[in-house]
Protein backbone atom coordinates (compact mmCIF):
# COMPACT_ATOMS: atom_id res chain seq x y z
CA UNK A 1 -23.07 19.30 78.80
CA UNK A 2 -24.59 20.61 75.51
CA UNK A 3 -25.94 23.82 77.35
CA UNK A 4 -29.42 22.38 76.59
CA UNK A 5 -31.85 22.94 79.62
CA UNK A 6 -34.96 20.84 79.86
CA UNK A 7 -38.06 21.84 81.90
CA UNK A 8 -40.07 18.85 83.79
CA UNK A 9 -43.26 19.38 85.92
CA UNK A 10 -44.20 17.62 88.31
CA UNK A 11 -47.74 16.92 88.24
CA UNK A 12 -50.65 15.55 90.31
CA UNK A 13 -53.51 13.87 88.57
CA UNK A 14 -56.53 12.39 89.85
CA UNK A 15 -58.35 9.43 88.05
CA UNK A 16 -62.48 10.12 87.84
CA UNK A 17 -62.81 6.16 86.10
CA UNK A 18 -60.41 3.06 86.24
CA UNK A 19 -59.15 2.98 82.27
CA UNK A 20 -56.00 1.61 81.53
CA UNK A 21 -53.14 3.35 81.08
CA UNK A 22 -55.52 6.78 81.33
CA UNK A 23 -52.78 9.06 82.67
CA UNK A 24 -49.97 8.18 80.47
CA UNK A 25 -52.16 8.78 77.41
CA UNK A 26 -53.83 12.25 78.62
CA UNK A 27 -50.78 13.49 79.83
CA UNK A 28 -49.00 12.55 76.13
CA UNK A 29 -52.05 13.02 73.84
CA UNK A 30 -54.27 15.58 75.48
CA UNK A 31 -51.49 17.77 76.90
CA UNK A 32 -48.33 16.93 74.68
CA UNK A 33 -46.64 16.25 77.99
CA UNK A 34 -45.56 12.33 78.28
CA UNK A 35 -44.17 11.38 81.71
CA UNK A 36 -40.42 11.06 81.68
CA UNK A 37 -38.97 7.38 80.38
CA UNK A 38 -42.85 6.70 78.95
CA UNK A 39 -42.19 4.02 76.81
CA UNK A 40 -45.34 3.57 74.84
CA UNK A 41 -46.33 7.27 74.48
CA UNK A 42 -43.74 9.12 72.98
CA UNK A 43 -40.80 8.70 70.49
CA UNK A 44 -38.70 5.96 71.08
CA UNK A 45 -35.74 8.34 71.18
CA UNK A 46 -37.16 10.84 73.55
CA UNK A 47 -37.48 7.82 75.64
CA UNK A 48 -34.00 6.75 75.29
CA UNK A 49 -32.62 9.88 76.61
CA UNK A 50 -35.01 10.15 79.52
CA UNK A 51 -34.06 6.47 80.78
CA UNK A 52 -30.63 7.35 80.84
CA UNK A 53 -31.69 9.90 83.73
CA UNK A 54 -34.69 8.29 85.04
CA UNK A 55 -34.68 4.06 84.46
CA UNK A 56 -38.27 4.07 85.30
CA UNK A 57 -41.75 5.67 84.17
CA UNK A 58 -42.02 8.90 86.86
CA UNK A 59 -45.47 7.86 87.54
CA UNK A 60 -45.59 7.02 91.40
CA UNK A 61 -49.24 6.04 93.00
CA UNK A 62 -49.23 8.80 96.16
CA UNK A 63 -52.32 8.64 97.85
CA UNK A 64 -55.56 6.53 97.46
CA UNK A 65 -58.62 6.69 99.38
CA UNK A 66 -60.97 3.97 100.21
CA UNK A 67 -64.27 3.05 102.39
CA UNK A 68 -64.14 0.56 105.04
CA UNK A 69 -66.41 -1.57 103.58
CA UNK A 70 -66.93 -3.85 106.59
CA UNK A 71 -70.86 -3.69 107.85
CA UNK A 72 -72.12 -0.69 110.05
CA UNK A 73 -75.59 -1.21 110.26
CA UNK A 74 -76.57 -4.66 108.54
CA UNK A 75 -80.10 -4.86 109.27
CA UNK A 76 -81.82 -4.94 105.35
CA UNK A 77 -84.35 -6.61 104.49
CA UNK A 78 -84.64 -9.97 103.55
CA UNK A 79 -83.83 -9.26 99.62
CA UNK A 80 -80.78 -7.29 100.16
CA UNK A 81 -82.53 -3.76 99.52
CA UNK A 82 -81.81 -0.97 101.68
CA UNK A 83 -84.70 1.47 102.04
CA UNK A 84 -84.05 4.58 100.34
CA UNK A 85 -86.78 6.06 102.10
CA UNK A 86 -85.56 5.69 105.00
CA UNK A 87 -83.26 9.02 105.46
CA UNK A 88 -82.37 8.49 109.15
CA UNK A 89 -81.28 5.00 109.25
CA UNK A 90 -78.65 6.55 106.17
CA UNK A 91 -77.81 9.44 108.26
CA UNK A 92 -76.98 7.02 111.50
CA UNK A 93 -74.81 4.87 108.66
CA UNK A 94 -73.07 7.72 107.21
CA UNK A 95 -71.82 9.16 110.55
CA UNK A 96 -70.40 5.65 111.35
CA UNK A 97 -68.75 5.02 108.49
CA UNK A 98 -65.17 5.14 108.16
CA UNK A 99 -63.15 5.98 105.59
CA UNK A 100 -59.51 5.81 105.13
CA UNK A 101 -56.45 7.73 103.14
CA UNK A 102 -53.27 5.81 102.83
CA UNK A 103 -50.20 7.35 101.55
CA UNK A 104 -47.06 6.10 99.72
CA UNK A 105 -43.90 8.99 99.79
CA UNK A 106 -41.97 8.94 96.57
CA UNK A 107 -39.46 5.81 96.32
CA UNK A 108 -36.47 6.09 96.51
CA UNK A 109 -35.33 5.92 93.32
CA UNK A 110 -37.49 8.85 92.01
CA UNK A 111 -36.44 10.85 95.02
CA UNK A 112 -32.38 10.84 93.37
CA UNK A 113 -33.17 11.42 89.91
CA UNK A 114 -35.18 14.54 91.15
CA UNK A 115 -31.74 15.64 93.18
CA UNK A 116 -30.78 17.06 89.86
CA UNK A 117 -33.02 18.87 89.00
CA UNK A 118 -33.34 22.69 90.29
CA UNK A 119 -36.68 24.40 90.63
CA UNK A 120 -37.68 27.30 89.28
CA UNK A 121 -37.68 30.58 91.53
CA UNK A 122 -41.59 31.41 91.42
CA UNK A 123 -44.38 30.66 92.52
CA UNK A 124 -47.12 28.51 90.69
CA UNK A 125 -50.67 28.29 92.79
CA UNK A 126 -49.90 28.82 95.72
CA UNK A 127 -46.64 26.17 96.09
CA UNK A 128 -43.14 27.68 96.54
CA UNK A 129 -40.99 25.14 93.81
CA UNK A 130 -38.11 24.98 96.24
CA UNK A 131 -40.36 24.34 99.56
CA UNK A 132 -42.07 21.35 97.23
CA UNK A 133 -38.83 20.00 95.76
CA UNK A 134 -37.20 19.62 99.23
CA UNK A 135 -39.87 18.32 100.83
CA UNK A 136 -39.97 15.33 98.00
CA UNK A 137 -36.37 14.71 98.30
CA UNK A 138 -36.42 14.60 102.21
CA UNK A 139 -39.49 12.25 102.75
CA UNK A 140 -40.80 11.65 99.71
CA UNK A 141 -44.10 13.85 100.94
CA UNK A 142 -45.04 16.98 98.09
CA UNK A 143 -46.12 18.42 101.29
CA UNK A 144 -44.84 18.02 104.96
CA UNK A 145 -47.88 17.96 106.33
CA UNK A 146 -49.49 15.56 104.22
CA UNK A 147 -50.26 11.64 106.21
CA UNK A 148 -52.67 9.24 106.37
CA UNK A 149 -56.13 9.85 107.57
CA UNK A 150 -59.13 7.40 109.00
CA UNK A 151 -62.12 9.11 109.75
CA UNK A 152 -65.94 8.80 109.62
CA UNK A 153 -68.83 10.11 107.96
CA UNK A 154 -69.29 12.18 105.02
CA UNK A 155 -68.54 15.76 106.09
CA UNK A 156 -65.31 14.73 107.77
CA UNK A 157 -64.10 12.56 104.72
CA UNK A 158 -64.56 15.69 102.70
CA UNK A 159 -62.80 17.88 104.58
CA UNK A 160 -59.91 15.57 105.52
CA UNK A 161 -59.20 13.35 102.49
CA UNK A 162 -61.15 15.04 99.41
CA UNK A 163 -60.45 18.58 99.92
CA UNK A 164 -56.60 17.50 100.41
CA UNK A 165 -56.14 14.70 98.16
CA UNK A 166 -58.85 14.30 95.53
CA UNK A 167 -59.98 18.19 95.08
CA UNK A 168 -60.96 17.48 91.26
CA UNK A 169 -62.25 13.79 90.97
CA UNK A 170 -64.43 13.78 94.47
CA UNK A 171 -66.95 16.56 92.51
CA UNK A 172 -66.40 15.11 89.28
CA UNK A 173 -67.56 11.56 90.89
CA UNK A 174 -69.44 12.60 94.28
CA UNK A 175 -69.72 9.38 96.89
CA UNK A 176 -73.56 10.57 98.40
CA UNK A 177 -74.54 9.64 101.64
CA UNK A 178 -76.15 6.51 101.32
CA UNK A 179 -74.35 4.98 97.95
CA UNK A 180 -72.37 2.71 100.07
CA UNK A 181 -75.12 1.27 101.67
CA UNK A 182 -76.78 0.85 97.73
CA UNK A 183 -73.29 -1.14 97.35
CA UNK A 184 -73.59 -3.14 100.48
CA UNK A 185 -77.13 -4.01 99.54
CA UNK A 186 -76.27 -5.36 95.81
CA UNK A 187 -73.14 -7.44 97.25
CA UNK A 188 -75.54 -8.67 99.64
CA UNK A 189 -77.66 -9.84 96.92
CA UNK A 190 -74.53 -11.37 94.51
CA UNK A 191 -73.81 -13.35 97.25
CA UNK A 192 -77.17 -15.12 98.52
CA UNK A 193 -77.25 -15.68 94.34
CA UNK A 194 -73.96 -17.32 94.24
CA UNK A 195 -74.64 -19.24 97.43
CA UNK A 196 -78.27 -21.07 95.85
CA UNK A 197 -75.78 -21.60 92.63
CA UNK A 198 -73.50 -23.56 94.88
CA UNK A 199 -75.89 -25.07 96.30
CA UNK A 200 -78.28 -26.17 93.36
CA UNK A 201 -74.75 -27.68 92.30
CA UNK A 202 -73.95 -29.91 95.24
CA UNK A 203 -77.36 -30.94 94.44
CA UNK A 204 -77.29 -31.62 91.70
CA UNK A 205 -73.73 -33.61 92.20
CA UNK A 206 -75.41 -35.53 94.54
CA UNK A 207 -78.41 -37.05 92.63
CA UNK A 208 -75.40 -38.13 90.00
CA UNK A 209 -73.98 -39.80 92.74
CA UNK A 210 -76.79 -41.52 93.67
């Protein structure tokens, strides 16, 4: 109404660690960018005027990527370590472990505040604007052919979920064959630990009883 035209950009960031809150402050601190409706990182009256457009933060979780950490090939040795030296036991383990890619569309509610907006004519990397903004507001997907993927082994995983999904964070924090077997081996040894805890307590209970 005031012939004032705002510019938004929709953005997709990958998280290398688990900090709190580490989007929201890059994207208003390191790139003088807040999301739209931040409440916490930007003025209070910027804020104000975004929620009566948006009555959310625009930060939406779209695709995450996990291991299937169920066992493959359990067969350590009696302390829980895996031997490192052993490269074709990790090979066998890497081909049979799966790895999964689930992914959330934008909600509703993010999908109609982004009906008025209009996108900009060119063409930024690669990504037509109005291709990408109609794809969001018809499923919710910032591209059609994006869904979610369960596969095995290293090499696939890369091509199929880090080479789509996680481009920037899967180099800046490589998974290597054989870390997940590492991980299985020191869960393996937390828990034979917390089991002779619980134990040396009902023990220990016991002779009090008595």
């Amino acid at each position: 109404k005031s012939g004032r035209v705002d510019e938004f950009t929709l953005c997709t960031c990958e998280i290398a660690e688990g900090r709190m809150h580490q989007i929201r402050l890059h994207m208003a601190a390191a790139l003088g960018s807040p999301i739209v409706s931040e409440f916490y990182y930007q003025k209070a009256k910027q804020m104000i005027e975004d929620r009566r457009w948006c009555n959310r933060v625009f930060l939406h979780a779209y695709a995450v990527g996990f291991p299937d950490m169920g066992a493959v090939n359990d067969d350590d040795d009696e302390d829980g370590e895996c031997e490192e030296d052993d490269e074709e036991k990790l090979r066998v383990e890497d081909t049979e472990q799966e790895w999964h890619c689930c992914i959330c569309p934008l909600t509703n509610e993010l999908r109609q505040v982004m009906k008025d907006l209009k996108p900009r004519k060119d063409q930024l990397k690669g990504v037509q604007a109005d291709t990408m903004l109609q794809s969001c507001l018809d499923s919710g997907l910032i591209n059609p052919g994006h869904k979610e993927v369960h596969c095995k082994g290293t090499q696939e995983r890369t091509q199929l979920i880090d080479d789509v999904f996680f481009p920037w964070s899967s180099k800046v924090n490589p998974i290597q064959v054989g870390d997940l077997a590492k991980v299985r081996a020191e869960a393996s040894q937390r828990q034979k630990q917390q089991a002779l805890i619980q134990q040396q307590q009902e023990e220990r209970m016991e002779k009090q009883l008595k």
